[in-house]
N, C-alpha and C. Protein backbone atom coordinates (compact mmCIF):
# COMPACT_ATOMS: atom_id res chain seq x y z
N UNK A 1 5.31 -60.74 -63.29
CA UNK A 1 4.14 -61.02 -64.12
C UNK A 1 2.88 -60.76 -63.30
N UNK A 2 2.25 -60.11 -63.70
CA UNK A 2 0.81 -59.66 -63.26
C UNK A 2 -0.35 -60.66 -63.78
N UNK A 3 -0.69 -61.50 -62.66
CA UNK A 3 -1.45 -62.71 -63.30
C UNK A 3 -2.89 -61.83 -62.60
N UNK A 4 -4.14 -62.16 -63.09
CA UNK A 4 -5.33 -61.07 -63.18
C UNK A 4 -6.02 -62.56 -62.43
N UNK A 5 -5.59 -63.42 -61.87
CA UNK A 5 -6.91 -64.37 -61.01
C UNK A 5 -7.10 -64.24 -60.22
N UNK A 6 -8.89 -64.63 -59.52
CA UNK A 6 -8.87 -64.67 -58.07
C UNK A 6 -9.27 -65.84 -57.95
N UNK A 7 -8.22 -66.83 -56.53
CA UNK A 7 -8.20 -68.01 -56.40
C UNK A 7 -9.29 -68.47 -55.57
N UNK A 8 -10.01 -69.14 -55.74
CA UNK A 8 -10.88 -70.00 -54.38
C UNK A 8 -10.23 -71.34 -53.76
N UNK A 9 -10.28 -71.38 -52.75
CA UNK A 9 -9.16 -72.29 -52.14
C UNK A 9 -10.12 -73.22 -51.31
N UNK A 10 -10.24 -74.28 -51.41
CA UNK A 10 -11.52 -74.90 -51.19
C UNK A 10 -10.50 -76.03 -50.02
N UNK A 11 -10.35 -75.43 -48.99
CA UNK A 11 -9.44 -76.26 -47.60
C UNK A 11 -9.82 -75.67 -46.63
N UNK A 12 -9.97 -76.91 -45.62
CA UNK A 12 -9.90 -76.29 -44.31
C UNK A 12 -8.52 -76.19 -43.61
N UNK A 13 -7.50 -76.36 -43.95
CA UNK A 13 -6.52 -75.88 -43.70
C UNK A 13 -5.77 -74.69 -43.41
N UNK A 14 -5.57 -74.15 -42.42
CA UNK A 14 -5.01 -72.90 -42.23
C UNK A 14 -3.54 -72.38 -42.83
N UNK A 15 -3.40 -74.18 -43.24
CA UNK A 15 -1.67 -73.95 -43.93
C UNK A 15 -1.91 -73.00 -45.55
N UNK A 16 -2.71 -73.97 -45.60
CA UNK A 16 -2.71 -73.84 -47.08
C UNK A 16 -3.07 -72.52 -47.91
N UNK A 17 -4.06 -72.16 -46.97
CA UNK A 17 -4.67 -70.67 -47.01
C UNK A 17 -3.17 -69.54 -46.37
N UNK A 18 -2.66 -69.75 -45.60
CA UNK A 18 -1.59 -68.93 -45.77
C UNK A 18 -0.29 -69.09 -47.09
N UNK A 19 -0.09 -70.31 -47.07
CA UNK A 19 0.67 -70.50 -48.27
C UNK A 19 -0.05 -69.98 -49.86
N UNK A 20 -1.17 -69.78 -49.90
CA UNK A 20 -1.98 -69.50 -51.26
C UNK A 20 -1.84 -68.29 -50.93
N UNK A 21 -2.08 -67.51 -50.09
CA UNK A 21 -2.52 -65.70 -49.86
C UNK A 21 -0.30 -65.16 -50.02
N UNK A 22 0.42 -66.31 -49.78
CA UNK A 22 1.53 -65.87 -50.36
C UNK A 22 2.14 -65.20 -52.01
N UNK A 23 1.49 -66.01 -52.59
CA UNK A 23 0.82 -65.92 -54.02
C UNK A 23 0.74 -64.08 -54.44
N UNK A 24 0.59 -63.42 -53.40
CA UNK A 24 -0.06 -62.00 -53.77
C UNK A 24 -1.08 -61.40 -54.80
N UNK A 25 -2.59 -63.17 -54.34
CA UNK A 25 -3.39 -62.88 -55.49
C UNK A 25 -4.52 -62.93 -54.70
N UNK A 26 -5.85 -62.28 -55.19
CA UNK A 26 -6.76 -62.18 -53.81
C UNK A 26 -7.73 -63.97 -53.99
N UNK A 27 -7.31 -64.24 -52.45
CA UNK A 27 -7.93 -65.54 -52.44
C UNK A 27 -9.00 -65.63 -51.42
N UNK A 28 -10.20 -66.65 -52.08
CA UNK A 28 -11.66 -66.73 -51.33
C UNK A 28 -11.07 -67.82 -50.47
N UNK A 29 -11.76 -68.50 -49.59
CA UNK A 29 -11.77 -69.51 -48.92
C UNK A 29 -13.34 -70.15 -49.04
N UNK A 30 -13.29 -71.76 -49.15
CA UNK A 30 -14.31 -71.98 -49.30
C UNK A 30 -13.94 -73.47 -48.56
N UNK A 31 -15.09 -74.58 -48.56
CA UNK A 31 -14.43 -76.09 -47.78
C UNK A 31 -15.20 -77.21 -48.87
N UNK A 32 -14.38 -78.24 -49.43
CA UNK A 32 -15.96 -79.06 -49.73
C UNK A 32 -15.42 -80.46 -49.44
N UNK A 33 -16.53 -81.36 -48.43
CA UNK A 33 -15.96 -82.39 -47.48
C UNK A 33 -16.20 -83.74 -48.64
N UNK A 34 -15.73 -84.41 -48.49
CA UNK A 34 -15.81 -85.86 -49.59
C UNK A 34 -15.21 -86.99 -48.65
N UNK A 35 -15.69 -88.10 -49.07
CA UNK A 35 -15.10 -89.89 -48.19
C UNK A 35 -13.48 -89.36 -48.81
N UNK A 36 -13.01 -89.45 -48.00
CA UNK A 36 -10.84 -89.59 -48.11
C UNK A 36 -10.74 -91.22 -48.38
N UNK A 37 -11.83 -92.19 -48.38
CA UNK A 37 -11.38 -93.59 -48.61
C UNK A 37 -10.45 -93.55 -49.71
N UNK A 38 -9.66 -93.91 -50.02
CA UNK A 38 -8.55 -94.67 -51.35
C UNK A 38 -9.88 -95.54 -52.22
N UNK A 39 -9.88 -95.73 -53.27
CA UNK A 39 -10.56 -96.49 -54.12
C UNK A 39 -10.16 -97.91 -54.25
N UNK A 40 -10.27 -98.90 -54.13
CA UNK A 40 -9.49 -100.08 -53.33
C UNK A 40 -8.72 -100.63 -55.14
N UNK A 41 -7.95 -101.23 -54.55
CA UNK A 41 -6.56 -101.23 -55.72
C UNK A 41 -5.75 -99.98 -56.34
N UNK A 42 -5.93 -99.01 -56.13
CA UNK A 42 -5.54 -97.47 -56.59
C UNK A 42 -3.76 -97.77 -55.68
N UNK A 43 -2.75 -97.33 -56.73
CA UNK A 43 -1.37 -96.82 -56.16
C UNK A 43 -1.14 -96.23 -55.30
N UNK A 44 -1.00 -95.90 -54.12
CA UNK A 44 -0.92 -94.76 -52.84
C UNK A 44 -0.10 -93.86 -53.54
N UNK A 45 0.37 -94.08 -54.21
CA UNK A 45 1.37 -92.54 -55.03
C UNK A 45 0.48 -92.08 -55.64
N UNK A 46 -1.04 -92.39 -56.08
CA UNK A 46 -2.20 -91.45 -56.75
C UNK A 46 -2.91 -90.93 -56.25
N UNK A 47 -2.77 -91.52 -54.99
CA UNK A 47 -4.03 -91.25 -53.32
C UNK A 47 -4.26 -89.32 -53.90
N UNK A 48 -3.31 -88.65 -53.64
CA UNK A 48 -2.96 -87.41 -52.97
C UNK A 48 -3.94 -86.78 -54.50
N UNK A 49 -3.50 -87.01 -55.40
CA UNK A 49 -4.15 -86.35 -56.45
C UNK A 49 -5.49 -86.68 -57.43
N UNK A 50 -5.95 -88.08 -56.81
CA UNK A 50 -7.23 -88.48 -57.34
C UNK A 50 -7.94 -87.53 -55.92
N UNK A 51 -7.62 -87.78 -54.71
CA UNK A 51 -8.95 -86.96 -53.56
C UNK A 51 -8.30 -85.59 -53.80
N UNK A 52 -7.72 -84.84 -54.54
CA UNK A 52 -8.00 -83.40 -54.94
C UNK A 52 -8.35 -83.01 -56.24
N UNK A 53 -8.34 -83.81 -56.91
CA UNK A 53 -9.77 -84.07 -58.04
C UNK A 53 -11.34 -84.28 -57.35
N UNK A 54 -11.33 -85.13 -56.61
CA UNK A 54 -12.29 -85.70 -55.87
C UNK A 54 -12.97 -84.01 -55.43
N UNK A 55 -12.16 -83.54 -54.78
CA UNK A 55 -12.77 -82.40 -53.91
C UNK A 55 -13.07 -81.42 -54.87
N UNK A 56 -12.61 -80.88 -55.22
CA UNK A 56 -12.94 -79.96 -56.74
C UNK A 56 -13.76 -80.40 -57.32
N UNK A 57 -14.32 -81.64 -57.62
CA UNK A 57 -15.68 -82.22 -58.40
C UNK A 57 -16.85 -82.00 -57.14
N UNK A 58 -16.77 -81.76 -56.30
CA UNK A 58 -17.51 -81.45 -55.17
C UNK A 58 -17.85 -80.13 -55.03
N UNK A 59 -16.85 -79.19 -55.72
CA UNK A 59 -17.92 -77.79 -55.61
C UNK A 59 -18.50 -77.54 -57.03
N UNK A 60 -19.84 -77.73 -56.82
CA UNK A 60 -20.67 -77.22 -57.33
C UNK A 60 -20.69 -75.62 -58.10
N UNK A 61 -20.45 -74.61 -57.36
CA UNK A 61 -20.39 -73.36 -57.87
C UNK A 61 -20.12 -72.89 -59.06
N UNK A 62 -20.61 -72.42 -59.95
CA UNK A 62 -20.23 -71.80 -61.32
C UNK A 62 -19.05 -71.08 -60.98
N UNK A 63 -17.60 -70.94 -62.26
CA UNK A 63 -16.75 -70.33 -61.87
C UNK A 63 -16.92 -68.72 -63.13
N UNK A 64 -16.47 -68.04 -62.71
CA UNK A 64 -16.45 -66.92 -63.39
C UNK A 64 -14.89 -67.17 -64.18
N UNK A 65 -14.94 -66.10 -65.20
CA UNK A 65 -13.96 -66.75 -65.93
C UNK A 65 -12.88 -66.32 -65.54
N UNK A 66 -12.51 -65.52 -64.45
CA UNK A 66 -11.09 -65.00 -64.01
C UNK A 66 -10.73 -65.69 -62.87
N UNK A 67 -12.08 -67.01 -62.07
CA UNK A 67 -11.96 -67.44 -61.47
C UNK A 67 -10.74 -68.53 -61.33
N UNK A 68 -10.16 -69.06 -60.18
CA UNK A 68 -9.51 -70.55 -60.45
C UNK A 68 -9.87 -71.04 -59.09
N UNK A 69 -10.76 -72.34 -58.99
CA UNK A 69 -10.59 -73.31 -57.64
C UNK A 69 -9.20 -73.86 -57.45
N UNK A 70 -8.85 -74.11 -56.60
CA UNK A 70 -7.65 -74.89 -56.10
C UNK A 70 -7.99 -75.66 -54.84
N UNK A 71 -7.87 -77.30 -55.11
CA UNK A 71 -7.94 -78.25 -54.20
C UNK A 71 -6.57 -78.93 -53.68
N UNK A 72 -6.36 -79.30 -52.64
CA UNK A 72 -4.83 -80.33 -52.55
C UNK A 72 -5.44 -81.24 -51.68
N UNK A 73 -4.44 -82.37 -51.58
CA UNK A 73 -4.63 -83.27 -50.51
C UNK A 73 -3.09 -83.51 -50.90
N UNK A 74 -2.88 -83.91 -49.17
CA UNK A 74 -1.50 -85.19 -48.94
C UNK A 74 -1.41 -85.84 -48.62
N UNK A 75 -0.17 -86.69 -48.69
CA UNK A 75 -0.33 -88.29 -48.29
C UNK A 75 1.28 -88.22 -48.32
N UNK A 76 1.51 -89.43 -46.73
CA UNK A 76 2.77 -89.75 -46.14
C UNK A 76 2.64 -90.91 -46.63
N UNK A 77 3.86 -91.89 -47.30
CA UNK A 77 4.02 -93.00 -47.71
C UNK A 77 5.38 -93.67 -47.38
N UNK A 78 5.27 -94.53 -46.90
CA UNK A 78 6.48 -95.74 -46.30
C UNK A 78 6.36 -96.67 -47.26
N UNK A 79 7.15 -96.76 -47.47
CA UNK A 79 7.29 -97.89 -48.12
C UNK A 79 6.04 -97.72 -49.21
N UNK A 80 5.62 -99.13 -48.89
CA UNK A 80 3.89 -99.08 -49.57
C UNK A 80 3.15 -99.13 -48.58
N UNK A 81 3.39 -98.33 -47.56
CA UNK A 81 2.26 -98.03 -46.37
C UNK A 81 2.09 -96.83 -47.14
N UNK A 82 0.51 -96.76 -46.65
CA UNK A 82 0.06 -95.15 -46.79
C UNK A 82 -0.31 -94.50 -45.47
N UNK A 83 0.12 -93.58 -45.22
CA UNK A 83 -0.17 -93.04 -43.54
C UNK A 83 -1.28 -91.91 -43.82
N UNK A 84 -2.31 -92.04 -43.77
CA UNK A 84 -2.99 -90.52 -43.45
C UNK A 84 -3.62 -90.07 -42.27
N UNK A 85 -4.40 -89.69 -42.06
CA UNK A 85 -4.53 -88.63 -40.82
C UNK A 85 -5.06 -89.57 -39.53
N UNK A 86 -4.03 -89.47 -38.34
CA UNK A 86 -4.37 -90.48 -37.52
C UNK A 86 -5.95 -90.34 -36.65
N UNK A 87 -6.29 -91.38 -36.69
CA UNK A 87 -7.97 -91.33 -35.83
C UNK A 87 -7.96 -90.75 -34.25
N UNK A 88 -6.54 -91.11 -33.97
CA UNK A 88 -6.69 -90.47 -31.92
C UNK A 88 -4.63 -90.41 -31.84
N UNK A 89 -4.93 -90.46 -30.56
CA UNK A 89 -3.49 -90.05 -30.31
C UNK A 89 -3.03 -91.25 -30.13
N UNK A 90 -3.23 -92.15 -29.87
CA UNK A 90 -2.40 -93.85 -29.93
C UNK A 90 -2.34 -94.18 -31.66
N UNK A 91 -2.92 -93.83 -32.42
CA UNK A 91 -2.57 -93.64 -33.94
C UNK A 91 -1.51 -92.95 -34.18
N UNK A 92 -1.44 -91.65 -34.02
CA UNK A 92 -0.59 -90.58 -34.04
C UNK A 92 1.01 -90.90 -33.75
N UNK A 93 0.41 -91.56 -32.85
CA UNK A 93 2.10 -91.93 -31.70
C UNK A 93 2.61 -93.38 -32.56
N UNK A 94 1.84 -94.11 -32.92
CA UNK A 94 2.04 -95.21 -33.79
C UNK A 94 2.67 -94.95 -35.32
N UNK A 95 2.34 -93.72 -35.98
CA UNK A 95 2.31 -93.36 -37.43
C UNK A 95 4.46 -92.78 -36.54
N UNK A 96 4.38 -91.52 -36.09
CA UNK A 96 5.66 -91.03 -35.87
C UNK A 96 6.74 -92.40 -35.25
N UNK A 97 6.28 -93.42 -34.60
CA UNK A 97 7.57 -94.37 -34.82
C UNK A 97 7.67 -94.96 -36.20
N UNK A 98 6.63 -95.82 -36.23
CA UNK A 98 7.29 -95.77 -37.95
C UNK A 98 8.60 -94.75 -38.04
N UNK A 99 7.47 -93.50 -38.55
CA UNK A 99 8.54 -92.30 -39.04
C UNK A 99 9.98 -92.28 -38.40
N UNK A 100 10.10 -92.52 -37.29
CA UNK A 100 11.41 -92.46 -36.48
C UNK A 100 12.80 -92.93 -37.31
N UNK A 101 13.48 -92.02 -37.60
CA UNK A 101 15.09 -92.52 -38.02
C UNK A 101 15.14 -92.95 -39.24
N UNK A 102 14.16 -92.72 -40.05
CA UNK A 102 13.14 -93.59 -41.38
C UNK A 102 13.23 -92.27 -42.63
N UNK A 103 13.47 -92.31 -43.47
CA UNK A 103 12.81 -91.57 -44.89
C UNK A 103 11.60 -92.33 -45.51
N UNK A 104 10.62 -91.31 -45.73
CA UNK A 104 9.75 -91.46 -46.27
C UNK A 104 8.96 -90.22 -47.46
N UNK A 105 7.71 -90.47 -48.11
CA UNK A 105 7.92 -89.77 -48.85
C UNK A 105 6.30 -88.78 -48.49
N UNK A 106 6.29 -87.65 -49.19
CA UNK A 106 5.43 -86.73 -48.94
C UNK A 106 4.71 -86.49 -50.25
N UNK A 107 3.84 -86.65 -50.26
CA UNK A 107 2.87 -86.45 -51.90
C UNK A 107 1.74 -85.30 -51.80
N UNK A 108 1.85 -84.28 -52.69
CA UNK A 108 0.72 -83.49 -52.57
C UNK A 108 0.16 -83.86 -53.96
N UNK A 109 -0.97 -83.44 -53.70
CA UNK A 109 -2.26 -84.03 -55.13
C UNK A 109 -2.81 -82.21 -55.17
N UNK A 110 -2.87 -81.72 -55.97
CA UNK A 110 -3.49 -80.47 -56.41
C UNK A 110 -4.26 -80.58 -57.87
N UNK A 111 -5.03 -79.99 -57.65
CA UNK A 111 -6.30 -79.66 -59.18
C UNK A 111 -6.51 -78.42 -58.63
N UNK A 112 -6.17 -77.31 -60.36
CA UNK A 112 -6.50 -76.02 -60.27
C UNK A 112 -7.80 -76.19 -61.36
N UNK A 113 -8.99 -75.81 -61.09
CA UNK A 113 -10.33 -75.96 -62.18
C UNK A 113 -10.91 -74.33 -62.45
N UNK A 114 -10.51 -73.88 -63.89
CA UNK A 114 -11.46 -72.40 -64.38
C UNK A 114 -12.76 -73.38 -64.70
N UNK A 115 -13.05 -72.25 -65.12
CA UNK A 115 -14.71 -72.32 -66.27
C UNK A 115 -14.64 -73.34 -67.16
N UNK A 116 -12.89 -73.36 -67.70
CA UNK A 116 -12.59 -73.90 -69.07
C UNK A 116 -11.87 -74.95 -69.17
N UNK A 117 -10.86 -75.25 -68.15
CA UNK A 117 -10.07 -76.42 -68.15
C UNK A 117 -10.11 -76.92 -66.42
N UNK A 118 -9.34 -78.36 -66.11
CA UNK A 118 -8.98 -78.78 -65.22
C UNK A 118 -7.77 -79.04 -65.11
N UNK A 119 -6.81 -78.84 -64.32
CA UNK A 119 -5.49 -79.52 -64.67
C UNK A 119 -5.28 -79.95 -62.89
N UNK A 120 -4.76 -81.50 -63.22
CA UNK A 120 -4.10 -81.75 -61.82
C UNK A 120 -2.65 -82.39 -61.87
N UNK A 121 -2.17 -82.87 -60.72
CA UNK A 121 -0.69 -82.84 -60.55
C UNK A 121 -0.24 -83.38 -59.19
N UNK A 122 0.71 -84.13 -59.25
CA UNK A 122 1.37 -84.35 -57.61
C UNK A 122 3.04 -84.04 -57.81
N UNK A 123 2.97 -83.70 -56.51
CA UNK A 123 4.59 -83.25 -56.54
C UNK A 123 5.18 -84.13 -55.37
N UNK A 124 6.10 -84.29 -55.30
CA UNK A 124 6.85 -85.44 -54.00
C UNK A 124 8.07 -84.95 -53.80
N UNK A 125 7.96 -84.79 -52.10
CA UNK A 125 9.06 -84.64 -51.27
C UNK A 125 9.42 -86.09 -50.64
N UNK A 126 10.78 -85.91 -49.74
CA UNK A 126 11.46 -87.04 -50.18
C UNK A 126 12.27 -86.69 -48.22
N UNK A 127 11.60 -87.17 -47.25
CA UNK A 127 11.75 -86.28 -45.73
C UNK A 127 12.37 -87.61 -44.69
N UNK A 128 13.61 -87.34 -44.29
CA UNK A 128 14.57 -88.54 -43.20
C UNK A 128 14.41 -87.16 -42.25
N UNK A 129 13.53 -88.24 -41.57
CA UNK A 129 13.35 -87.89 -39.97
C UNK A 129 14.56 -88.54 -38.72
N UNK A 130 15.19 -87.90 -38.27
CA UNK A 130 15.74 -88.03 -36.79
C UNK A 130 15.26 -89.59 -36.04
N UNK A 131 16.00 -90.30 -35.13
CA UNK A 131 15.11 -91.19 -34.18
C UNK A 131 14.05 -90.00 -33.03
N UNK A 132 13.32 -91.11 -32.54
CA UNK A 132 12.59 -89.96 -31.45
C UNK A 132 12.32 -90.79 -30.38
N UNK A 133 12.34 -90.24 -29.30
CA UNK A 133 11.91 -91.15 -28.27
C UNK A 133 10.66 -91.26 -27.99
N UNK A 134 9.90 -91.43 -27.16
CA UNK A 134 8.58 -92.24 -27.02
C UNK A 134 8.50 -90.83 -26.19
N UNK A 135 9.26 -90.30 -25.29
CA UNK A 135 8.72 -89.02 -24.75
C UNK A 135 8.77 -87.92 -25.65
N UNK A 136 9.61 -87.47 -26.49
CA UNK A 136 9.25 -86.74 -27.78
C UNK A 136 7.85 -86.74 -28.37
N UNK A 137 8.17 -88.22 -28.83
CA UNK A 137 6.44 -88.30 -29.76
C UNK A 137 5.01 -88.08 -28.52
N UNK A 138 5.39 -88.81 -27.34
CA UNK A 138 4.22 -88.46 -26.24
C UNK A 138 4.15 -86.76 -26.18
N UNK A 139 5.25 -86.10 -26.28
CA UNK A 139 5.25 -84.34 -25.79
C UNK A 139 4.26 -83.80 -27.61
N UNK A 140 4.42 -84.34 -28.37
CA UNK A 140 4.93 -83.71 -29.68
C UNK A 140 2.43 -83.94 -29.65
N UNK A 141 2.51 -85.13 -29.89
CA UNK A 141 0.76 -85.42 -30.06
C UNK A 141 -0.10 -84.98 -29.05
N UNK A 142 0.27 -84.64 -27.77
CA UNK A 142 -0.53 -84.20 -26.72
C UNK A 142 -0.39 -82.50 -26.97
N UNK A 143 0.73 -82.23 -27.16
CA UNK A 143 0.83 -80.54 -27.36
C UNK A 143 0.23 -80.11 -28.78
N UNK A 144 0.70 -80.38 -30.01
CA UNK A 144 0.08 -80.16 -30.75
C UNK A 144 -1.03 -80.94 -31.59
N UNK A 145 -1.53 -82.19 -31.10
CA UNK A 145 -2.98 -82.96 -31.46
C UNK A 145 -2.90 -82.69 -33.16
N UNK A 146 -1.90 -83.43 -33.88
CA UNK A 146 -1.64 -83.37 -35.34
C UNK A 146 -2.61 -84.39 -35.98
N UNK A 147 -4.19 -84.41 -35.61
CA UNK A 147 -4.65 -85.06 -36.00
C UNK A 147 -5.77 -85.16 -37.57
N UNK A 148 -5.17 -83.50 -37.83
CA UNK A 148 -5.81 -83.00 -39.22
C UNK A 148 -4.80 -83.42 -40.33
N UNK A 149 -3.59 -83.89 -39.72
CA UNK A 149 -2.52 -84.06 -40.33
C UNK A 149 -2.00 -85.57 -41.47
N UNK A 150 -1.55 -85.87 -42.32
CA UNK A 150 -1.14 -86.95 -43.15
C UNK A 150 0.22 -87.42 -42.43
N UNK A 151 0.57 -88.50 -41.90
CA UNK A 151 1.47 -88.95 -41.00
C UNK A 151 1.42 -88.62 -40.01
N UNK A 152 0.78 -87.50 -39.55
CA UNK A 152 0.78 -87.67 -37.85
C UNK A 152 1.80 -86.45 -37.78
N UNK A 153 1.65 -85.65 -38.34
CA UNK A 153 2.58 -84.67 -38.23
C UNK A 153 2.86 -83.22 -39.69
N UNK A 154 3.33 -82.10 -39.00
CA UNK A 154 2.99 -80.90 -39.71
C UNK A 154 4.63 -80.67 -39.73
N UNK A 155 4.93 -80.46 -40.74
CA UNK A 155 6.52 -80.10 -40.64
C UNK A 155 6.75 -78.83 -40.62
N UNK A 156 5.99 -77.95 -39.99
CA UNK A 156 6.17 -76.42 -39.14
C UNK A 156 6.37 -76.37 -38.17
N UNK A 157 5.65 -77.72 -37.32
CA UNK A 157 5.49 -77.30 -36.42
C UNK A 157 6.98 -77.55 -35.21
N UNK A 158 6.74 -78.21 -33.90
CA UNK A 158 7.97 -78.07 -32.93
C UNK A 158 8.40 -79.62 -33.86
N UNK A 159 7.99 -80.60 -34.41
CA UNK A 159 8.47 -82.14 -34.74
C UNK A 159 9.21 -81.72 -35.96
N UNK A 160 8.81 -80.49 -36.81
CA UNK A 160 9.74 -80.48 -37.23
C UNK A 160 11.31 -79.90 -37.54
N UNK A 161 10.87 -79.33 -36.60
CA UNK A 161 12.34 -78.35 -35.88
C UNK A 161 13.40 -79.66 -35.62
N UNK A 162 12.96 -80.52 -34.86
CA UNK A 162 13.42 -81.38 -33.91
C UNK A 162 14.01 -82.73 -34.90
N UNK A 163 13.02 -82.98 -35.89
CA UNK A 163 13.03 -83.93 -36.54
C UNK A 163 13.29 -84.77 -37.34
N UNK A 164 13.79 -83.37 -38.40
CA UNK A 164 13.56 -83.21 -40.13
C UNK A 164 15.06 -83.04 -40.25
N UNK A 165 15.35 -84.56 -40.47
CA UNK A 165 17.12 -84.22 -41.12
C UNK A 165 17.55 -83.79 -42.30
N UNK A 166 16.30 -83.99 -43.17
CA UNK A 166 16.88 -83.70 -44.66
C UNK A 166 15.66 -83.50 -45.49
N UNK A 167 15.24 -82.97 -46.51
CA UNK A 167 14.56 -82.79 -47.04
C UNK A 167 14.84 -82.84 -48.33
N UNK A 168 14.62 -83.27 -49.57
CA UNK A 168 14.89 -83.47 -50.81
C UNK A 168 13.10 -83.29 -51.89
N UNK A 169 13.40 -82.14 -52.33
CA UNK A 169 12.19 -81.57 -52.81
C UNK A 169 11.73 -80.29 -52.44
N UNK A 170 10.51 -79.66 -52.65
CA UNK A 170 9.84 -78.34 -52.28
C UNK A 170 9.96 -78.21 -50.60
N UNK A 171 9.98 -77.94 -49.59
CA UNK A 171 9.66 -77.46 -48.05
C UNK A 171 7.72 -77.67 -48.72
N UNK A 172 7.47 -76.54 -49.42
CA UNK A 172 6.31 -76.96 -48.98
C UNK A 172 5.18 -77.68 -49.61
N UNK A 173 5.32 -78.67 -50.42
CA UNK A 173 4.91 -79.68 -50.82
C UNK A 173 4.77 -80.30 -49.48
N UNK A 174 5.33 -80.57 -48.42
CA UNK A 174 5.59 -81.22 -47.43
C UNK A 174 4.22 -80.21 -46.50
N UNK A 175 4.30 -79.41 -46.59
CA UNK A 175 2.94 -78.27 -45.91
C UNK A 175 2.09 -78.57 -46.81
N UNK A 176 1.86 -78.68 -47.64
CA UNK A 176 0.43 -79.20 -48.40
C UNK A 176 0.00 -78.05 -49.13
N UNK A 177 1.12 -77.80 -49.80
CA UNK A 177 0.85 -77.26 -51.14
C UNK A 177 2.36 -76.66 -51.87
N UNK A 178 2.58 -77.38 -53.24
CA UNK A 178 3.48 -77.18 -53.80
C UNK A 178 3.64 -75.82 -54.84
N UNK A 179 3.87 -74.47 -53.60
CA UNK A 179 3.84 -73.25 -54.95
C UNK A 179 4.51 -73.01 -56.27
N UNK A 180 5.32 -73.80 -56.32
CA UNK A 180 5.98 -73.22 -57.57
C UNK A 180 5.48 -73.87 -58.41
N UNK A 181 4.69 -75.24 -58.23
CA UNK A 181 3.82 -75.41 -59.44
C UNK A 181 2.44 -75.23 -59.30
N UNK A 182 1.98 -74.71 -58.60
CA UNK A 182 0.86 -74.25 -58.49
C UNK A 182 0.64 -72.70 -59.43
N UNK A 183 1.76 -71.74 -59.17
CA UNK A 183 2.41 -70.48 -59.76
C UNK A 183 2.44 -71.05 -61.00
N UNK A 184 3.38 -71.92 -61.63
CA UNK A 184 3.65 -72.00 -62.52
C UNK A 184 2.25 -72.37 -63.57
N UNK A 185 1.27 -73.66 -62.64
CA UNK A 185 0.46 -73.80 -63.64
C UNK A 185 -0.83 -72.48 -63.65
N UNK A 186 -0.61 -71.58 -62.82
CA UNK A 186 -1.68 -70.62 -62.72
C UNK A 186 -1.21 -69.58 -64.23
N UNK A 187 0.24 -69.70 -64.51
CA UNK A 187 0.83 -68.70 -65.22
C UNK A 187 0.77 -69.59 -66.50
N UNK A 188 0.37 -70.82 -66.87
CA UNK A 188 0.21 -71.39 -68.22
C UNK A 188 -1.41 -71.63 -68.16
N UNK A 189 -2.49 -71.56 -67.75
CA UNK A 189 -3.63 -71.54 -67.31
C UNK A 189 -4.16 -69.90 -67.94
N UNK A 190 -3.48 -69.06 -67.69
CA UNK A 190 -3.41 -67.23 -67.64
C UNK A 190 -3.43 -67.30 -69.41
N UNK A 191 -2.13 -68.22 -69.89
CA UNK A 191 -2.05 -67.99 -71.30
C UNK A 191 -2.80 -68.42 -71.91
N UNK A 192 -3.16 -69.86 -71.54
CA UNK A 192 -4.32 -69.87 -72.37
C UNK A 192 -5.36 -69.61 -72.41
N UNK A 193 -5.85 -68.93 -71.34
CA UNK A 193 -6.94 -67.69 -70.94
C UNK A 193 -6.88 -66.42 -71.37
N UNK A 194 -5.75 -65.92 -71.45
CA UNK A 194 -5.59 -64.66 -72.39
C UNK A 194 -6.37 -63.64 -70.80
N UNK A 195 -6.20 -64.55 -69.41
CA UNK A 195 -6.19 -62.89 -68.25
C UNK A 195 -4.77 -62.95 -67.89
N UNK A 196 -4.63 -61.95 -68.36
CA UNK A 196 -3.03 -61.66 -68.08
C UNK A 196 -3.03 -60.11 -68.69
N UNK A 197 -2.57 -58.53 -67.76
CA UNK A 197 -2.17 -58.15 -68.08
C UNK A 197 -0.93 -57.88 -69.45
């Protein structure tokens, strides 16, 4: 299917921007910064997809009509802990024990916004991590400083080679962005847009 959009991808993420340019659709890059606070009483299972609403109401820019923004955010959840992006590396190292030997869950929040509609969405992965030792997690936060990260950790990177016993859901919902519904809602978005080859 020959979908006729060009995406603006409004992250500073380098993941995400490679995972979108997978897409084989031509994508802008753009950033727009907002408070990540939680709204106090809000579900942590909504966290991920109210602050990528949040961010998308933040760009300003007129969209053209072949345009589509695309925002995400994620969020690591224990239990009813919510883990997001640790403040220093004694955070970091604190968030991965938790994680240690533990399943927990992975939430991405996405809003795709044309000219004409908004649609948002969360998708959830479902990730049992390995035990780790204290020299693991010390090697793992000093080498790669996962501090842009939701739990304290990027599941590309060496923690999750090492780490990741099981995965139940998308791979990359867990990278911070869920393509096949992102694809999918770009391709029901197309129809009722009528750009579609």
């Amino acid at each position: 299917m020959n979908l006729e959009w060009r995406l603006i991808l409004a992250s500073a993420s380098p993941r995400r921007r490679q995972l979108l340019q997978g897409l084989d659709l031509p994508v802008e890059i753009t950033r727009t910064d907002v408070d990540e606070t939680p709204p106090e009483g809000m579900p942590i299972a909504q966290v991920a997809e109210h602050l990528a609403r949040k961010k998308a109401d933040a760009y300003t820019t007129a969209l053209a009509k072949d345009q589509v923004l695309i925002t995400a955010d994620t969020t690591v959840l224990l239990g009813d802990r919510l883990l997001n992006k640790p403040a220093d590396a004694a955070e970091a190292c604190g968030m991965l024990r938790l994680l240690a030997g533990r399943t927990h869950q992975v939430v991405t929040g996405v809003c795709l916004r044309t000219a004409q509609r908004t649609v948002s969405f969360s998708d959830i992965a479902v990730v049992t991590f390995a035990p780790l030792t204290e020299a693991q997690i010390a090697y793992y936060v000093e080498r790669y400083q996962p501090f842009d990260k939701a739990g304290a950790y990027g599941v590309q990177d060496w923690i999750g080679y090492v780490a990741v016993e099981r995965i139940e859901g998308s791979f990359y919902t867990v990278m911070g962005l869920p393509l096949h519904r992102v694809y999918r809602t770009l391709v029901d978005l197309a129809e009722s847009h009528h750009i579609e080859k």
